[in-house]
C-alpha atoms as a PDB file:
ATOM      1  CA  UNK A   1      -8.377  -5.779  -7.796  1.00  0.00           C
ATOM      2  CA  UNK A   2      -7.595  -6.434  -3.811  1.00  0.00           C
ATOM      3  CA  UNK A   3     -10.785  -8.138  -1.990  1.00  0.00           C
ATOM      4  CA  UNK A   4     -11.054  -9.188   1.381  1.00  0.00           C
ATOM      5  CA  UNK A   5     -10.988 -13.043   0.883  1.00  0.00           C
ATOM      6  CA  UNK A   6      -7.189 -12.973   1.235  1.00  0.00           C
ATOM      7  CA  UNK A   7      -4.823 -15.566  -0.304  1.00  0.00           C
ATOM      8  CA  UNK A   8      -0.817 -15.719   0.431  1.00  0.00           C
ATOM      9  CA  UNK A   9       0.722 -12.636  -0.493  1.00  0.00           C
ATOM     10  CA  UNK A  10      -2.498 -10.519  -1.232  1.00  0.00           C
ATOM     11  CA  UNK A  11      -2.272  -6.739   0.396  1.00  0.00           C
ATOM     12  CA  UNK A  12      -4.450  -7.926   3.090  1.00  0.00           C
ATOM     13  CA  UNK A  13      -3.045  -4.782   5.423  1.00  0.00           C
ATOM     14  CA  UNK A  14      -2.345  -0.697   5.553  1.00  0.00           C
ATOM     15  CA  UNK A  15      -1.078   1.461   7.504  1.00  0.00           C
ATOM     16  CA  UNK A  16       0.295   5.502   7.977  1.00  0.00           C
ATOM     17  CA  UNK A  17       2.743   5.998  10.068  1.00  0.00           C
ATOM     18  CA  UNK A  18       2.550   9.825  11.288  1.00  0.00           C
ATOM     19  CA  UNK A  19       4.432  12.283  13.612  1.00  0.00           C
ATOM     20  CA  UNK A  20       0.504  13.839  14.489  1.00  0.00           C
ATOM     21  CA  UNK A  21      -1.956  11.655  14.283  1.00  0.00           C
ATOM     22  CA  UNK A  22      -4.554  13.842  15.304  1.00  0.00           C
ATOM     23  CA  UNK A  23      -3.833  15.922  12.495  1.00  0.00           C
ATOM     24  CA  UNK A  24      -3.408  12.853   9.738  1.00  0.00           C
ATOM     25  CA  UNK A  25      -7.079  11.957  10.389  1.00  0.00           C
ATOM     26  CA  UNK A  26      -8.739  15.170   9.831  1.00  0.00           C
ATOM     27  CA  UNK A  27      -6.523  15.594   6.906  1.00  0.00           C
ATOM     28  CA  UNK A  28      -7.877  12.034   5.389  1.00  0.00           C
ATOM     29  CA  UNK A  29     -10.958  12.556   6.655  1.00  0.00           C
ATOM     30  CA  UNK A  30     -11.695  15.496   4.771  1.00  0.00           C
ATOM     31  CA  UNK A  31     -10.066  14.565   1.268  1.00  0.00           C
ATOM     32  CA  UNK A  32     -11.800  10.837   1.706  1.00  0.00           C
ATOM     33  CA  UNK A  33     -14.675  11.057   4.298  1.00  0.00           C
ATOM     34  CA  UNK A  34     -12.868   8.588   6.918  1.00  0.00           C
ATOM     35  CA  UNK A  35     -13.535   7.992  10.612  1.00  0.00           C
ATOM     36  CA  UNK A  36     -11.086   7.311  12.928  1.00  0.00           C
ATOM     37  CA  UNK A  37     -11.524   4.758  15.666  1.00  0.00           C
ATOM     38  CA  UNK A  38      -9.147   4.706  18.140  1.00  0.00           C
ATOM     39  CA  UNK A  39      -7.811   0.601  19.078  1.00  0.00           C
ATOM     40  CA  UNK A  40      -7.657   1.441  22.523  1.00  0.00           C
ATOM     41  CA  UNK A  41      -5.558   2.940  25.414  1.00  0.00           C
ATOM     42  CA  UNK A  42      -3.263  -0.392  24.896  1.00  0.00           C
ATOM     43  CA  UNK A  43      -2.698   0.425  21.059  1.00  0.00           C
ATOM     44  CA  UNK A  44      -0.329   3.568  21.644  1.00  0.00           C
ATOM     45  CA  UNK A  45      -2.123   5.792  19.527  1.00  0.00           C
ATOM     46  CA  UNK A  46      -2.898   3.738  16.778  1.00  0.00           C
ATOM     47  CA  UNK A  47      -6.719   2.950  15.548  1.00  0.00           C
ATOM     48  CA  UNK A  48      -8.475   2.180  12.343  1.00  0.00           C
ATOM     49  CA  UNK A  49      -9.573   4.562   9.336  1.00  0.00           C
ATOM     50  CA  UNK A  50     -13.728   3.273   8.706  1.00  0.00           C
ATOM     51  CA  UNK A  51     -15.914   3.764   6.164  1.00  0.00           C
ATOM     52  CA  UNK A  52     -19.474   2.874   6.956  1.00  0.00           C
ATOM     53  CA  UNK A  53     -18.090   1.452  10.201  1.00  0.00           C
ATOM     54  CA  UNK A  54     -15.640  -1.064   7.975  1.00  0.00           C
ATOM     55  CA  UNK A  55     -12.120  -0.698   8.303  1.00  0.00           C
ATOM     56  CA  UNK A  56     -10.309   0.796   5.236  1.00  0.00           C
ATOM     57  CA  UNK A  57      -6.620   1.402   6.794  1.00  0.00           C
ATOM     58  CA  UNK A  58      -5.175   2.164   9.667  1.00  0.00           C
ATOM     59  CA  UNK A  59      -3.314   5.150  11.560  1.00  0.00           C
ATOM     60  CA  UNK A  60      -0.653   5.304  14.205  1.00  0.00           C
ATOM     61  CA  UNK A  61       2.171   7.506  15.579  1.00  0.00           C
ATOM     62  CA  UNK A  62       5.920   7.175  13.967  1.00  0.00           C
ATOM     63  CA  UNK A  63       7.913   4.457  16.504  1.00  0.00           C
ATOM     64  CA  UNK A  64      11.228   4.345  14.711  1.00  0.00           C
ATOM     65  CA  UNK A  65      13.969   6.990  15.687  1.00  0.00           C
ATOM     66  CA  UNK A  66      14.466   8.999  12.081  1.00  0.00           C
ATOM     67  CA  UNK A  67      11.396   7.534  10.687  1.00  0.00           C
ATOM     68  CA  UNK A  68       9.502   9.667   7.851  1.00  0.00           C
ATOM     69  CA  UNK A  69       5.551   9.562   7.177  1.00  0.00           C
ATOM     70  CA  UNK A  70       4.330   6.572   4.938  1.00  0.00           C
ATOM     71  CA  UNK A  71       1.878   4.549   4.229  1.00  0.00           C
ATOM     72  CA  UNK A  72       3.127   1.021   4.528  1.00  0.00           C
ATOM     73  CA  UNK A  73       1.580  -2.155   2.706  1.00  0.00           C
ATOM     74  CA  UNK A  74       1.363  -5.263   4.327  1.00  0.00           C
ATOM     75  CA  UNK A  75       1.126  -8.430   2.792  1.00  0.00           C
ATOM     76  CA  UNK A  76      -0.463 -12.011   3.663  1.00  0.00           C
ATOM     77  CA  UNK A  77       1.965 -14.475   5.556  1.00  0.00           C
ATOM     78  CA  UNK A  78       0.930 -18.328   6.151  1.00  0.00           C
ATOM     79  CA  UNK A  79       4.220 -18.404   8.146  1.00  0.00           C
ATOM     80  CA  UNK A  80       5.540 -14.891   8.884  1.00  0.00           C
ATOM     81  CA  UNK A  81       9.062 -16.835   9.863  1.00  0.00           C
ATOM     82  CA  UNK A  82       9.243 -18.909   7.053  1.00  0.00           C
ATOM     83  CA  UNK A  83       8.975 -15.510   4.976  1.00  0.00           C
ATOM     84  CA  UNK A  84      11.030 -13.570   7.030  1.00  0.00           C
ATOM     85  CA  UNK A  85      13.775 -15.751   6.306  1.00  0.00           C
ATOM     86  CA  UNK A  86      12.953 -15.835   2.754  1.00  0.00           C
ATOM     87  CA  UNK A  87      12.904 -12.207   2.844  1.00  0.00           C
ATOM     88  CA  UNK A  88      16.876 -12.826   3.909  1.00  0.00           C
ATOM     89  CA  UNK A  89      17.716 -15.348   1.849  1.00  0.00           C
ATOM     90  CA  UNK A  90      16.203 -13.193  -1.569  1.00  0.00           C
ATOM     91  CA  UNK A  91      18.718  -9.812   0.020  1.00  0.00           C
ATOM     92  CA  UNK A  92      16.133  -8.478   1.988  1.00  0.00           C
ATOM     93  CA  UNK A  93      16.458  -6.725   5.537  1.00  0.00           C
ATOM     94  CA  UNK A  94      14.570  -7.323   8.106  1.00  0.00           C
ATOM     95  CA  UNK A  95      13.649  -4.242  10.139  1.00  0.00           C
ATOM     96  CA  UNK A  96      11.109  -5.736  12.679  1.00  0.00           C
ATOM     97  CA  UNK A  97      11.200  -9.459  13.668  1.00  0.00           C
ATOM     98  CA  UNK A  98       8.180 -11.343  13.404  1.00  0.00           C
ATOM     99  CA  UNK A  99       5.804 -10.451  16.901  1.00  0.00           C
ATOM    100  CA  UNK A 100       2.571 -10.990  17.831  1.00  0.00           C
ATOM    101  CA  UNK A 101       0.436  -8.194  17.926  1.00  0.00           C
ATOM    102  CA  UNK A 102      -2.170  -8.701  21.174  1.00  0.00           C
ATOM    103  CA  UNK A 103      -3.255 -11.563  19.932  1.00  0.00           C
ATOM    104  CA  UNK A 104      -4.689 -10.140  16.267  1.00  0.00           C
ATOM    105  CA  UNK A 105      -2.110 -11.035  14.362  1.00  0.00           C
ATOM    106  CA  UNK A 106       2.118 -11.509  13.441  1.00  0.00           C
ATOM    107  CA  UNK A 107       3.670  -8.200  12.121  1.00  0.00           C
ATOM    108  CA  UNK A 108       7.166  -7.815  10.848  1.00  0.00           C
ATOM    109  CA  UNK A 109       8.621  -5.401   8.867  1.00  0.00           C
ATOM    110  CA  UNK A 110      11.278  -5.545   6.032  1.00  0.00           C
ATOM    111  CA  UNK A 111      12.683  -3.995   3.427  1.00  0.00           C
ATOM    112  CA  UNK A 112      13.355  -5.636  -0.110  1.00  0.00           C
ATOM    113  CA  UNK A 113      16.955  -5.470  -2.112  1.00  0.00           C
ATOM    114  CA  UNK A 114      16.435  -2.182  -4.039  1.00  0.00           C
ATOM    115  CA  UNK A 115      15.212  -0.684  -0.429  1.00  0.00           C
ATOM    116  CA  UNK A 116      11.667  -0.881  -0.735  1.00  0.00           C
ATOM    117  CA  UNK A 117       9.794  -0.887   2.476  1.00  0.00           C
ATOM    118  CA  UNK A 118       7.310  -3.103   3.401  1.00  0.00           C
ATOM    119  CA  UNK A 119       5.449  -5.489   6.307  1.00  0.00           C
ATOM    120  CA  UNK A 120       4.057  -8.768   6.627  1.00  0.00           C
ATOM    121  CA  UNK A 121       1.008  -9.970   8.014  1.00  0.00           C
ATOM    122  CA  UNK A 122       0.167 -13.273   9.292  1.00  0.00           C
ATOM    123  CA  UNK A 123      -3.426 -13.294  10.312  1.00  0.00           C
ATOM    124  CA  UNK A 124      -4.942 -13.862  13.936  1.00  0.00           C
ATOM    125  CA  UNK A 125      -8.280 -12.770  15.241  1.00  0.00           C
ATOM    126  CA  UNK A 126      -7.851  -9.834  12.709  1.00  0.00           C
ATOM    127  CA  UNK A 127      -7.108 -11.138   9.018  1.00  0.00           C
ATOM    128  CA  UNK A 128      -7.416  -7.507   7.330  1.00  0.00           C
ATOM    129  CA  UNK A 129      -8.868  -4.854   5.456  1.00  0.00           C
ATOM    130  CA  UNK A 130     -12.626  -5.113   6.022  1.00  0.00           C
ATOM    131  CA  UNK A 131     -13.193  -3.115   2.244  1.00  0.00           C
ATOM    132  CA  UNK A 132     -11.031  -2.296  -0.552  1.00  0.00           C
ATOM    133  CA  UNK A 133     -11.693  -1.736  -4.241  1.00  0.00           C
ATOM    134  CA  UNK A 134     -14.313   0.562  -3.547  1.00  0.00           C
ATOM    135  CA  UNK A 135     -15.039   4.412  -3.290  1.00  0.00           C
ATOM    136  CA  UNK A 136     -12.119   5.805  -1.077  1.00  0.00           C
ATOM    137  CA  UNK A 137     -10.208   2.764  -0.434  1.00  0.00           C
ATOM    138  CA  UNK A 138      -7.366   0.657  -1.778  1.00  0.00           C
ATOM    139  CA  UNK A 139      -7.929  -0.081  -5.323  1.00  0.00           C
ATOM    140  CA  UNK A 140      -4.296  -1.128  -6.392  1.00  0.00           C
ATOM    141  CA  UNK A 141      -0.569  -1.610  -4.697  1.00  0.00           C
ATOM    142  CA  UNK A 142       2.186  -0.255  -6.769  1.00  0.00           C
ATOM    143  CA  UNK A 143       5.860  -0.833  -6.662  1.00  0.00           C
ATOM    144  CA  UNK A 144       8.756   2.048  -8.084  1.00  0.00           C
ATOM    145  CA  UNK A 145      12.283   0.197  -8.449  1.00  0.00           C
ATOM    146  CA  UNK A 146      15.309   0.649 -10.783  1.00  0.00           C
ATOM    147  CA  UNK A 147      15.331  -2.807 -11.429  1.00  0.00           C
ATOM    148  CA  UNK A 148      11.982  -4.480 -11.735  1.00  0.00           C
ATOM    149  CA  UNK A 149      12.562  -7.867 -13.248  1.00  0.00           C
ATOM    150  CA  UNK A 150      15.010  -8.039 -10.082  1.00  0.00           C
ATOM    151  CA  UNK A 151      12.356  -7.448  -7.751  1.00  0.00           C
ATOM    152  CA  UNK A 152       9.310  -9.605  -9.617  1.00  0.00           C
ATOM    153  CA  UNK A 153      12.092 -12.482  -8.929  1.00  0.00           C
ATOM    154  CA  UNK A 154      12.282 -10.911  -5.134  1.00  0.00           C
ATOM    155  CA  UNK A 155       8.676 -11.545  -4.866  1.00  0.00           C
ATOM    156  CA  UNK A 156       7.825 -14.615  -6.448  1.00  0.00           C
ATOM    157  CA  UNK A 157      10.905 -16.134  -4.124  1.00  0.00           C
ATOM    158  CA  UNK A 158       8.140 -14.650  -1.071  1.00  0.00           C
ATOM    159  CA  UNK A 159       4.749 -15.608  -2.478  1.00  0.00           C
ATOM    160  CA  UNK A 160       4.650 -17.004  -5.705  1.00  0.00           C
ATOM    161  CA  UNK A 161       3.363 -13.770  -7.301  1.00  0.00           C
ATOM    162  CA  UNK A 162       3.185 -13.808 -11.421  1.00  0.00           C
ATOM    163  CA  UNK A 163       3.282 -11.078 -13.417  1.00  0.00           C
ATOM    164  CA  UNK A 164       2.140  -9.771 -16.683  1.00  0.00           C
ATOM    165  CA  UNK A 165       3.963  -7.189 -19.144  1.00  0.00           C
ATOM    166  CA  UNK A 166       1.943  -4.395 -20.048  1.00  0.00           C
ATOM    167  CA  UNK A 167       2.760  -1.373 -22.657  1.00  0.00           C
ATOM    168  CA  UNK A 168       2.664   1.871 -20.791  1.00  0.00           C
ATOM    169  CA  UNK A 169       3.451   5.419 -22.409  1.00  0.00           C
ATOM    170  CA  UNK A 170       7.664   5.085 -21.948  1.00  0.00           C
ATOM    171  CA  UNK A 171       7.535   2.346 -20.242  1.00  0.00           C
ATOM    172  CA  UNK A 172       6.576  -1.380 -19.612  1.00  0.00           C
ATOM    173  CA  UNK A 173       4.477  -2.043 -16.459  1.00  0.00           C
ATOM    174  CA  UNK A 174       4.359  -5.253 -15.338  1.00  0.00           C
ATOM    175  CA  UNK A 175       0.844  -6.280 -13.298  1.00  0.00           C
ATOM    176  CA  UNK A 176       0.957  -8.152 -10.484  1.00  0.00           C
ATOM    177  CA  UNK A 177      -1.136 -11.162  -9.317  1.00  0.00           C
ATOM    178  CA  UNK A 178      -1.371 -13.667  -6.235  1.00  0.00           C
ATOM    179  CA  UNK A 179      -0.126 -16.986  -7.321  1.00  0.00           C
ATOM    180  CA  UNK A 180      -3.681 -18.678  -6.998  1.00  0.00           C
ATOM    181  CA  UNK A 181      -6.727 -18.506  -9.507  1.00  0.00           C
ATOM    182  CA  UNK A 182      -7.575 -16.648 -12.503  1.00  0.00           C
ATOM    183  CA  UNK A 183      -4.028 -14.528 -13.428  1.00  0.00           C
ATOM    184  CA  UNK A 184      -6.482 -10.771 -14.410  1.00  0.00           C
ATOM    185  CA  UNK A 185      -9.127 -11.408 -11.636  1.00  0.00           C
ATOM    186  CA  UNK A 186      -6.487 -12.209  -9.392  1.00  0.00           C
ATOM    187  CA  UNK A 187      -4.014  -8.812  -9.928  1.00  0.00           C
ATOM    188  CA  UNK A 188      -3.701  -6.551  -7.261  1.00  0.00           C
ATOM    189  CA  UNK A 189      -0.926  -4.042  -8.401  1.00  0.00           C
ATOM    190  CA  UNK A 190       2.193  -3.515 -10.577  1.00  0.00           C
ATOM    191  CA  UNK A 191       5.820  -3.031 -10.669  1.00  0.00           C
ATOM    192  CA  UNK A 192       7.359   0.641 -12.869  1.00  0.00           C
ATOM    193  CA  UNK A 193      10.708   1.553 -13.675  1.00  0.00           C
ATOM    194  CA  UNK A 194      12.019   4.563 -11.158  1.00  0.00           C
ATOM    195  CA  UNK A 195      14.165   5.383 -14.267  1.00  0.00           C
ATOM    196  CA  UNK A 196      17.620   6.254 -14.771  1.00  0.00           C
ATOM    197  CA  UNK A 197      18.941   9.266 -12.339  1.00  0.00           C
ATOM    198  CA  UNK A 198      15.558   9.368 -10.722  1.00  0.00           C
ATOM    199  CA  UNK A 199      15.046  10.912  -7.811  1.00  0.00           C
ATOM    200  CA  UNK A 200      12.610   8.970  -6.473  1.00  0.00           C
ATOM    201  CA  UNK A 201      13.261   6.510  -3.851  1.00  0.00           C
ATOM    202  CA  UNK A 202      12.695   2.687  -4.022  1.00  0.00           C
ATOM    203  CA  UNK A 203       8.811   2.397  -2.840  1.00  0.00           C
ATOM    204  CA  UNK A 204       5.423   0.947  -2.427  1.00  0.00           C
ATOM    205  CA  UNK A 205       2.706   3.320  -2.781  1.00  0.00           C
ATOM    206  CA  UNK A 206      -0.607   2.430  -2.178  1.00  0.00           C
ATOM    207  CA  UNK A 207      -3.826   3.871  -4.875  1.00  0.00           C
ATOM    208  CA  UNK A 208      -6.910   4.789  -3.243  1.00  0.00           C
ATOM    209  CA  UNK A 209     -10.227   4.254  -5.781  1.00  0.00           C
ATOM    210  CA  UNK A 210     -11.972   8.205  -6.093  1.00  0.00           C
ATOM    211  CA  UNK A 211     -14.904   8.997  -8.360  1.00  0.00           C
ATOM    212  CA  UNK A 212     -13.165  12.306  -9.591  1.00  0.00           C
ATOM    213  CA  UNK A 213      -9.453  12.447  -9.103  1.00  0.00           C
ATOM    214  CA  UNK A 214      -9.401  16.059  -9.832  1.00  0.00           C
ATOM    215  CA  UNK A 215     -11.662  17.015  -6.558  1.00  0.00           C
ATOM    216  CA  UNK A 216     -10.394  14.978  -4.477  1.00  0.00           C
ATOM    217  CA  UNK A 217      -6.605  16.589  -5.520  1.00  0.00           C
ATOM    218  CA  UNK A 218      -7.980  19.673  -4.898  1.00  0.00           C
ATOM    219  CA  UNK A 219      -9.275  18.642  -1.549  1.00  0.00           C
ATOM    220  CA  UNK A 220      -5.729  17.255  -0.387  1.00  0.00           C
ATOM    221  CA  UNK A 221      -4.573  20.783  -1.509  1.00  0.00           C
ATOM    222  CA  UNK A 222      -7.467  22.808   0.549  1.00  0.00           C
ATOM    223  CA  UNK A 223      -6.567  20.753   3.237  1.00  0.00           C
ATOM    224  CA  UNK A 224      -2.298  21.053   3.644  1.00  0.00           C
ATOM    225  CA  UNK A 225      -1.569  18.445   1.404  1.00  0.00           C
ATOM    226  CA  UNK A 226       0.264  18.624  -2.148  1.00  0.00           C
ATOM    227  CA  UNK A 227       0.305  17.480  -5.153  1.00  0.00           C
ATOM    228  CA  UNK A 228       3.254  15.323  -6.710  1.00  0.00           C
ATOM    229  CA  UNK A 229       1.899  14.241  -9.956  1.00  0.00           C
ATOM    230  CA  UNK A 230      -1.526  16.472 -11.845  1.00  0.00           C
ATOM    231  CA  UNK A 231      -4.136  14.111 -12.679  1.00  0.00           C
ATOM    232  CA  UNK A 232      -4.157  12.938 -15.930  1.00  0.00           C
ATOM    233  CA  UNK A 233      -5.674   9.773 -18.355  1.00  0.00           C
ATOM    234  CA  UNK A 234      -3.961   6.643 -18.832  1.00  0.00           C
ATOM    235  CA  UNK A 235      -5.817   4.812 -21.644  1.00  0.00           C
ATOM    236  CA  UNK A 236      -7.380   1.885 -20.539  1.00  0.00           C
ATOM    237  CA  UNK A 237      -6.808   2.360 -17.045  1.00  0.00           C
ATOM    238  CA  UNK A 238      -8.642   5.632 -15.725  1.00  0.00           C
ATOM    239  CA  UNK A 239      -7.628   9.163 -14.487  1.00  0.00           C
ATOM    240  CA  UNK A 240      -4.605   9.049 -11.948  1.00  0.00           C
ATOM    241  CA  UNK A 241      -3.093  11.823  -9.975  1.00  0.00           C
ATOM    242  CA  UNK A 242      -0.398  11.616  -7.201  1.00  0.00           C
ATOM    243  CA  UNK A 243      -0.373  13.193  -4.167  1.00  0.00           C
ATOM    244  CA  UNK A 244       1.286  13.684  -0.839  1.00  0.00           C
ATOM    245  CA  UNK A 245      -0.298  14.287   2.957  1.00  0.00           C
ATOM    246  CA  UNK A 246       0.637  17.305   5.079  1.00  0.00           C
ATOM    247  CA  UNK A 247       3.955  15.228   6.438  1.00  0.00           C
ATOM    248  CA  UNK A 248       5.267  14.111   3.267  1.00  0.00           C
ATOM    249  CA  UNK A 249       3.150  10.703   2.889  1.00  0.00           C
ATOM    250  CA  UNK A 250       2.432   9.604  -0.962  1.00  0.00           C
ATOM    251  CA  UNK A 251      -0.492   8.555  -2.176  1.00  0.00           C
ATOM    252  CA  UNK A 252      -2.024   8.041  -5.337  1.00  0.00           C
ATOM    253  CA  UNK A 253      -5.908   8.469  -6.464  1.00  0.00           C
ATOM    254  CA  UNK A 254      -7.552   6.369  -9.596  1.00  0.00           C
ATOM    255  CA  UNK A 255     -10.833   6.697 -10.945  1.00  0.00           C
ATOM    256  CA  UNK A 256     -10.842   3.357 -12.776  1.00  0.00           C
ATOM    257  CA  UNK A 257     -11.818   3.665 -16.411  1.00  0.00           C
ATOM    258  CA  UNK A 258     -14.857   1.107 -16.611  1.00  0.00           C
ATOM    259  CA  UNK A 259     -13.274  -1.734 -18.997  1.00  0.00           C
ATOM    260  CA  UNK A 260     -10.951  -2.217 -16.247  1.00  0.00           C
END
């Protein structure tokens, strides 16, 4: 599962791009108990989602002309140029150069060859998530693609990731891991099939850890949100359910089964 003793290509960043980001907070703040902390008067609007005064994820407004609500994933970069042009040379776009982001950090944005979106971060005074993997934060990073053999091969060109095949009801999922370490203690998400004539798009969508998915679905409801996919068991993983904010931003919830 993610930690906070980041290695190269570990989520080690997240983010929700909204058009009201007033609005976004009080909706995550009621379906996961989250504080918002503004970063400033310099930061534009964007500040940091806490639990217990640690940050979980962060929050600002939608910069890009034609830009939709997301959550983005950002992953670790020991040379954000170096993987920017890797990110090129695999098919990638690049949608935001490498810059340096007031000193915390280097932040670019790109998209990989099946038109999944998602950022890089190369770490500064600020090198990430303060808390994941437990109670209302990010338990697990999950990619949708039509192709993903094609993109494990993306990835491991970027990072080095390995993978591991996995029998799913349908389907095979293939778990992800950093390149470093132990291969299980060192996973951190997976790669599913979209499926033929899906409708989905190519994405990343980030899990968030919840002690009962079905309350906290009904929560997101209460509170504007919707729900994309019913909660339901997944043997040997734990009860999932799929949701998406107010402005069209998916999520996903997982109450882990305990052998995980």
């Amino acid at each position: 599962m993610p930690g906070t003793d980041f290695s190269t290509g570990s989520p080690n960043w997240l983010d929700l791009g909204s058009p009201d980001t007033e609005a976004a907070a009080a909706f995550y703040g009621a379906v996961f108990g989250w504080q918002f902390a503004s970063a400033g008067p310099e930061a534009g609007g964007y500040g940091f989602f806490q639990v217990g005064g640690k940050t979980v994820a962060a929050l600002g407004p939608l910069t890009q002309e034609g830009a939709k609500s997301a959550w983005m994933i950002h992953f670790k970069a020991d040379d954000i140029r170096a993987t920017v042009s890797a990110v090129t040379a695999g098919g990638g776009t690049v949608r935001v150069e490498p810059m340096d982001v007031m000193g915390e950090g280097h932040l670019a944005q790109v998209t990989d060859p099946q038109g999944a979106e998602f950022a890089l971060w190369q770490p500064g005074r600020t090198t990430g998530l303060e808390l994941t993997s437990a109670p209302n934060t990010l338990l697990w990073a999950e990619l949708h693609v039509p192709d993903p053999l094609a993109a494990i091969a993306f990835y491991q060109g970027l990072f080095g990731w390995r993978s591991q095949d996995m029998q799913a009801p349908g389907m095979t999922y293939r778990v992800l891991s950093t390149k470093d370490g132990d291969q299980r203690e060192a996973a951190f998400g997976g790669v599913a099939p979209t499926g033929d004539g899906a409708t989905e798009q190519p994405r990343w969508v980030p899990y968030f850890h919840v002690e009962d998915a079905d309350a906290t679905a009904a929560s997101a409801t209460a509170n504007g949100g919707s729900v994309l996919m019913p909660a339901a068991d997944v043997p040997e993983v734990g009860r999932i359910a799929w949701l998406a904010d107010p402005f069209g931003a998916a999520f996903a919830l997982l109450k882990p089964d305990p052998r995980m």
